[in-house]
Protein backbone atom coordinates (compact mmCIF):
# COMPACT_ATOMS: atom_id res chain seq x y z
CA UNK A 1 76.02 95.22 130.88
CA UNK A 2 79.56 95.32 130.68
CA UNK A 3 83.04 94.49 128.74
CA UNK A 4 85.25 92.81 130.84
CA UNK A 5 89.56 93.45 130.15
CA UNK A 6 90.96 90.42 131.97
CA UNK A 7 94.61 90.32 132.43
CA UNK A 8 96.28 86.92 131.97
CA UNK A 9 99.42 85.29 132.70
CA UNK A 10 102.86 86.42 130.76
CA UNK A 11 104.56 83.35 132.15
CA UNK A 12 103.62 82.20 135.07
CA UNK A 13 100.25 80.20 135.67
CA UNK A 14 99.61 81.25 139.45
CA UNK A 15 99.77 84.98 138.28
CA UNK A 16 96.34 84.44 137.12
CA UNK A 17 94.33 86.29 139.86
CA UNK A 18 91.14 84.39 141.16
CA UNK A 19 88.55 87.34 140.00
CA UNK A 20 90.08 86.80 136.38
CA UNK A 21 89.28 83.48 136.68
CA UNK A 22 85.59 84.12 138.35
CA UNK A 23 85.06 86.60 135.54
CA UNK A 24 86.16 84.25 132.72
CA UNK A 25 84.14 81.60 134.17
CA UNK A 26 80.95 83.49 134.26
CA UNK A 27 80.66 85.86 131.65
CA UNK A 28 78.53 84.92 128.50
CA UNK A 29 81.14 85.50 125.79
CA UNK A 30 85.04 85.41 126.01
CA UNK A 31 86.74 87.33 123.01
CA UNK A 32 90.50 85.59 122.83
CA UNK A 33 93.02 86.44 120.28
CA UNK A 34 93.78 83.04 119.82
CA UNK A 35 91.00 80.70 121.04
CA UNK A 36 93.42 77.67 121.18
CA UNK A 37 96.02 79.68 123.56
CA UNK A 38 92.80 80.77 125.83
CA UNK A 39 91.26 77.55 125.04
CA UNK A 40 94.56 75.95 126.82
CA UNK A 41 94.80 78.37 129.59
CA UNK A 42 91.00 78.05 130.63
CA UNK A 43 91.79 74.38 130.69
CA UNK A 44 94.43 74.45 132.88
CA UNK A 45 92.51 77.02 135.21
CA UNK A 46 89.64 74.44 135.62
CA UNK A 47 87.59 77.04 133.81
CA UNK A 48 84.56 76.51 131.18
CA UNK A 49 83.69 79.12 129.46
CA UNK A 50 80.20 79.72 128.16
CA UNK A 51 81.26 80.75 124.88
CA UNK A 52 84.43 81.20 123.37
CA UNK A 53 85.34 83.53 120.17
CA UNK A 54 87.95 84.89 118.11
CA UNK A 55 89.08 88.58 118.01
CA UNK A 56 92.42 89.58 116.64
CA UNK A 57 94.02 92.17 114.26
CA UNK A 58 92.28 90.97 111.30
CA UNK A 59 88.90 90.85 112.00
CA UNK A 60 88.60 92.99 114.92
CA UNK A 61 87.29 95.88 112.58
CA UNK A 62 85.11 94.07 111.30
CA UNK A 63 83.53 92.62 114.55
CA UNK A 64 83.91 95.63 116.89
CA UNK A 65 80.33 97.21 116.51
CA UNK A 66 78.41 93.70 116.70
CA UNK A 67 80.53 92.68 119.96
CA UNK A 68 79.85 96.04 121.46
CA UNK A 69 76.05 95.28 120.83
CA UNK A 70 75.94 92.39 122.62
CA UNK A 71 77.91 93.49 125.42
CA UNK A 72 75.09 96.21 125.93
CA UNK A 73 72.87 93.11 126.89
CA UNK A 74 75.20 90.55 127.98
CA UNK A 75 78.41 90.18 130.04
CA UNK A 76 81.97 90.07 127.77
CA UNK A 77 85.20 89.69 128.52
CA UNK A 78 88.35 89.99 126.43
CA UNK A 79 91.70 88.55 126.51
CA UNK A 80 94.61 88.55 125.15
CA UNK A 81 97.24 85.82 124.17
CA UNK A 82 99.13 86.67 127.37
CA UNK A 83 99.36 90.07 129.49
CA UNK A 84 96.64 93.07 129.29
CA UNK A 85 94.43 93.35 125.89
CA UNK A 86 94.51 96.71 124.16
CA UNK A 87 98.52 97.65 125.24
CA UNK A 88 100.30 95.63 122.05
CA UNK A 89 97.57 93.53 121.31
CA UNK A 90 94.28 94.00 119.60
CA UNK A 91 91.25 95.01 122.09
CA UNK A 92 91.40 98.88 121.05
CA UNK A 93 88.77 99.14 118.16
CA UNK A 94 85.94 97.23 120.71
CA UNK A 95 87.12 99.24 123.51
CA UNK A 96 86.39 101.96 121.36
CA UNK A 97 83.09 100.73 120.26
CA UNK A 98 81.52 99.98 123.54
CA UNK A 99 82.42 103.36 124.30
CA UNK A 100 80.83 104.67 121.68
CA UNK A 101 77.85 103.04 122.58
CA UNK A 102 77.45 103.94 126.40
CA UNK A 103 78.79 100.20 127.17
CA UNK A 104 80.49 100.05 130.76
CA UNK A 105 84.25 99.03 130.38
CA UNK A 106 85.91 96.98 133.08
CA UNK A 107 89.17 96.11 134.01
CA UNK A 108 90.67 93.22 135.72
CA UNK A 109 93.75 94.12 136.08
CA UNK A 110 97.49 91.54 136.08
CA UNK A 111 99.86 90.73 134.57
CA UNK A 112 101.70 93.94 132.27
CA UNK A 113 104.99 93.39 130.71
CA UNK A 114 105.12 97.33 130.12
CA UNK A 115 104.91 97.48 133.73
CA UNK A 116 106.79 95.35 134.78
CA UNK A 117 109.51 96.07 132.79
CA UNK A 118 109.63 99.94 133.58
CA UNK A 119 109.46 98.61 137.15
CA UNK A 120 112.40 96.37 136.96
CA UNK A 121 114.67 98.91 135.22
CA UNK A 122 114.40 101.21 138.15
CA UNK A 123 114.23 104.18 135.21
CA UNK A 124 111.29 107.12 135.98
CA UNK A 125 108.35 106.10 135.02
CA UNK A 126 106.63 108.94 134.96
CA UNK A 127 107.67 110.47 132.30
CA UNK A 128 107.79 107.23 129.93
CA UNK A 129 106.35 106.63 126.40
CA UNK A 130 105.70 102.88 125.14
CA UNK A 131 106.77 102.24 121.55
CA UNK A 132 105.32 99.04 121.22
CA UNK A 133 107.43 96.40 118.78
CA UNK A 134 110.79 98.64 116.69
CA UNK A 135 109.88 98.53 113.14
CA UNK A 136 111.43 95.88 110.54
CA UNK A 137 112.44 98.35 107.96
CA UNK A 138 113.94 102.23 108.27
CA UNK A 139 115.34 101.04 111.79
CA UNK A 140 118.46 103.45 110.92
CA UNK A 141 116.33 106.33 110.71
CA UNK A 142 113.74 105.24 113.48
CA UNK A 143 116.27 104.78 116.46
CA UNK A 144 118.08 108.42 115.94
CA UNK A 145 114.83 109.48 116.16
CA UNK A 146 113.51 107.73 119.38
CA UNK A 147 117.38 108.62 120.90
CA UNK A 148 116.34 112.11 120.24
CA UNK A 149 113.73 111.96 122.97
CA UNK A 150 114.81 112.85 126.35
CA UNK A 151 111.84 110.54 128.74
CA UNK A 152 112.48 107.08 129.38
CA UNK A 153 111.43 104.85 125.99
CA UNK A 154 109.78 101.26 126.25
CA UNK A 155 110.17 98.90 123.28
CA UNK A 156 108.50 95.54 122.84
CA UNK A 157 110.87 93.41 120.21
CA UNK A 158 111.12 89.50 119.45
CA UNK A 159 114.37 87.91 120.76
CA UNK A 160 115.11 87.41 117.10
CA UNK A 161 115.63 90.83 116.51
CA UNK A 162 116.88 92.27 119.58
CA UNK A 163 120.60 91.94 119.19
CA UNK A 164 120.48 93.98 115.57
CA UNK A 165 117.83 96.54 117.58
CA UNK A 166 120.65 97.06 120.33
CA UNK A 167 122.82 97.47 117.89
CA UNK A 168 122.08 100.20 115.91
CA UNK A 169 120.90 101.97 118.91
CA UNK A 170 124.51 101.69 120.50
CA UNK A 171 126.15 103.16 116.86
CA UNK A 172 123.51 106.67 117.91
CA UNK A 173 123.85 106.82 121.72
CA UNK A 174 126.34 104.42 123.74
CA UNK A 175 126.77 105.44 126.79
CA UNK A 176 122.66 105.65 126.97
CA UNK A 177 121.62 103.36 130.04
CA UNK A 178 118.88 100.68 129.01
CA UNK A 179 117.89 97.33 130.50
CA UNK A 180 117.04 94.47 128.25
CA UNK A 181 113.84 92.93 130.58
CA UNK A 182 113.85 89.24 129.41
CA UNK A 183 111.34 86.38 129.81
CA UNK A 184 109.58 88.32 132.37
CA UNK A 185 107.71 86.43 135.41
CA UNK A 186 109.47 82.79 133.96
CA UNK A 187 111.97 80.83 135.06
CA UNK A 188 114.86 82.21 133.39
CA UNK A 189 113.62 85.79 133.84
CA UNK A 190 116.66 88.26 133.50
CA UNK A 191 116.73 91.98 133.65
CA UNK A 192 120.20 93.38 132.67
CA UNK A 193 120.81 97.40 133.23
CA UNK A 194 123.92 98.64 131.04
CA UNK A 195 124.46 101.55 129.03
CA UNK A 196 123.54 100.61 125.29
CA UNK A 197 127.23 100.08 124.16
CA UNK A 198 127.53 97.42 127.04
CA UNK A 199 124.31 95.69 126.63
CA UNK A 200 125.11 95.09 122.69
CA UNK A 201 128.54 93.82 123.22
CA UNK A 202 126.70 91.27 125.78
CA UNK A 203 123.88 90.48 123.56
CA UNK A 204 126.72 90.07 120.69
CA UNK A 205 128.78 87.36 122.74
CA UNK A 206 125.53 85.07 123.14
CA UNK A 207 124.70 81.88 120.56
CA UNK A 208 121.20 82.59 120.68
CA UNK A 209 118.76 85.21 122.77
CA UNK A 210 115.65 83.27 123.67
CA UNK A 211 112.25 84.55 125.01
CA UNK A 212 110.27 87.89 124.57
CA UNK A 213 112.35 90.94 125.47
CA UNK A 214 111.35 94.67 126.90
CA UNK A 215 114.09 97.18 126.44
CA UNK A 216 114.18 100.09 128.33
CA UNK A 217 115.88 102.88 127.18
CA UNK A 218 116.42 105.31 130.66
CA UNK A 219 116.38 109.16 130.12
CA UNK A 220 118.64 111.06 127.90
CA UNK A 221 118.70 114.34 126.40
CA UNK A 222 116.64 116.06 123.89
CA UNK A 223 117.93 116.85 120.35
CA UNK A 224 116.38 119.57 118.23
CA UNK A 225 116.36 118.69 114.39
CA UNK A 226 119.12 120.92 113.60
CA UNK A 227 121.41 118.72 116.08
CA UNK A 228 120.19 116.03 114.79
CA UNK A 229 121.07 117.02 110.98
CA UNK A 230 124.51 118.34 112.25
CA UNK A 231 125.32 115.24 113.73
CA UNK A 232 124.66 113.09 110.83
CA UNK A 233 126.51 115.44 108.28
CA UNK A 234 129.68 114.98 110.98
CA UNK A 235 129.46 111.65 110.53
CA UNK A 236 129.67 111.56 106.92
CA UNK A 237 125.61 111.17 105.98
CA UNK A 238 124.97 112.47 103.25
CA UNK A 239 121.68 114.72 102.56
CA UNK A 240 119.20 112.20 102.02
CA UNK A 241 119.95 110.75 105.19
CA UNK A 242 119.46 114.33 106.37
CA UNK A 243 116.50 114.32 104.83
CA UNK A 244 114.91 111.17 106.36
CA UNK A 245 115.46 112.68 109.52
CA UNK A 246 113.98 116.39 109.39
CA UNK A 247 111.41 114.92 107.10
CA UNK A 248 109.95 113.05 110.20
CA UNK A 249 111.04 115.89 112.70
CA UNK A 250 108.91 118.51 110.34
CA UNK A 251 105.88 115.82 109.46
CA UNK A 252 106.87 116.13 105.56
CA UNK A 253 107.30 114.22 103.15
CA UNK A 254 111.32 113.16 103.00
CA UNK A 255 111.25 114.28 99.05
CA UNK A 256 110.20 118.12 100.41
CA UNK A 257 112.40 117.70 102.94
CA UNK A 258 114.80 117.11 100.69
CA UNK A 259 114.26 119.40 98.16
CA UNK A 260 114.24 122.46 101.45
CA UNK A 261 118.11 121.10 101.93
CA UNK A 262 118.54 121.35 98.28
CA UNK A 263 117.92 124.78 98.22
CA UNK A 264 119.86 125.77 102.05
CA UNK A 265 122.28 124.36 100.62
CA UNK A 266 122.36 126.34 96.71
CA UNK A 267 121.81 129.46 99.09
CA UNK A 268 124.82 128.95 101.17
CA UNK A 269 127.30 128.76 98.30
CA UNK A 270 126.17 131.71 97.04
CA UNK A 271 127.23 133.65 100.10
């Protein structure tokens, strides 16, 4: 049998295709990240499922093998709260399993906010690389790193958080064109291109930034480590700051990275 990956709406109801909704309605077990989100949008479908379970990040683990045994006998499909399962949401560990275990995979394929997005910014998209949602913490560190990369950079973030994301990316690179993709395929869906600088001064002039945002960071060019380095000690950083950045340039730990500066450093005064 098989495991089904239905697509479902990111905002709009009618972008629901009809097979997702034939699948949904026939298979014998639906695996939703949150069963009262599916459980609303199967209502409002007209759609009954057969059976309706839970699978999300903190028991999907746990429940990957035993799924991916019963869809080697039955019919499964798997959703997410809204888009494609598997991109930013959980879906890879069963994926995975029913692999493992000769299961057929299946896509019905929608709605994609990665897609979308990287269609709407008009940037290359093929040569792209999804981030998925900027980390809370180290964000200094983490966007000269990303800025260092030279293909066109997708980044899921909550509208929270985007202004302070934008911002710090600006401070690196800003004249860097990007396009904040916002509330994508609803109402008050707005995709604004500007180079980073631009786009924070816009995002700093609003009250509040409301709905899930894409950013889209278009090309740039590639720094080695050593620019990268020499550009933070021209701006003052001082060598743990160095550090954090050849530390994830070299895959080391920042402490050995540190200690390596230490020592370039020791031999240069002795020249």
């Amino acid at each position: 049998m098989s495991l089904w990956l239905v697509a479902t709406p990111i905002g709009t109801m009618s972008d629901c295709s009809p097979r997702a909704q034939q699948i949904l309605g026939t298979v014998d077990l639906v695996c939703a990240e949150d069963t009262r989100t599916t459980g609303r949008l199967l209502a409002a479908l007209g759609v009954r499922a057969k059976e309706l379970r839970a699978l999300h990040a903190h028991n999907e683990d746990k429940l990957a093998e035993a799924i991916a045994a019963r869809a080697a006998d039955q019919e499964v499909a798997l959703v997410s709260d809204a888009g494609t399962p598997g991109i930013s949401d959980p879906g890879r560990a069963l994926v995975q399993a029913c692999h493992a275990a000769g299961v057929q995979v299946l896509s019905v394929p929608g709605p994609s906010a990665l897609a979308a997005a990287l269609a709407s910014s008009g940037f290359p998209a093929a040569m792209s690389t999804f981030l998925g949602f900027a980390p809370r913490k180290g964000r200094e560190g983490w966007t000269r790193e990303v800025l260092g990369r030279p293909e066109t950079l997708v980044i899921y973030e909550a509208p929270g958080r985007i202004t302070d994301l934008v911002r710090r990316l600006a401070e690196v690179d800003p004249e860097r064109e990007a396009c904040l993709c916002r509330e994508i395929s609803k109402r008050y869906e707005e995709n604004l291109r500007l180079p980073l600088k631009g786009l924070a001064e816009d995002l700093a002039g609003r009250d509040v930034v409301k709905g899930e945002c894409v950013l889209v960071i278009g090309p740039g060019q590639r720094k080695t480590a050593t620019a990268a380095a020499t550009e933070q000690v021209a701006e003052g950083a001082g060598l743990k700051q160095v550090a954090a950045v050849l530390a994830g340039r070299w895959g080391v730990k920042k402490r050995e990275a540190y200690q390596a500066l230490l020592e370039l450093e020791r031999e240069l005064r002795d020249v």
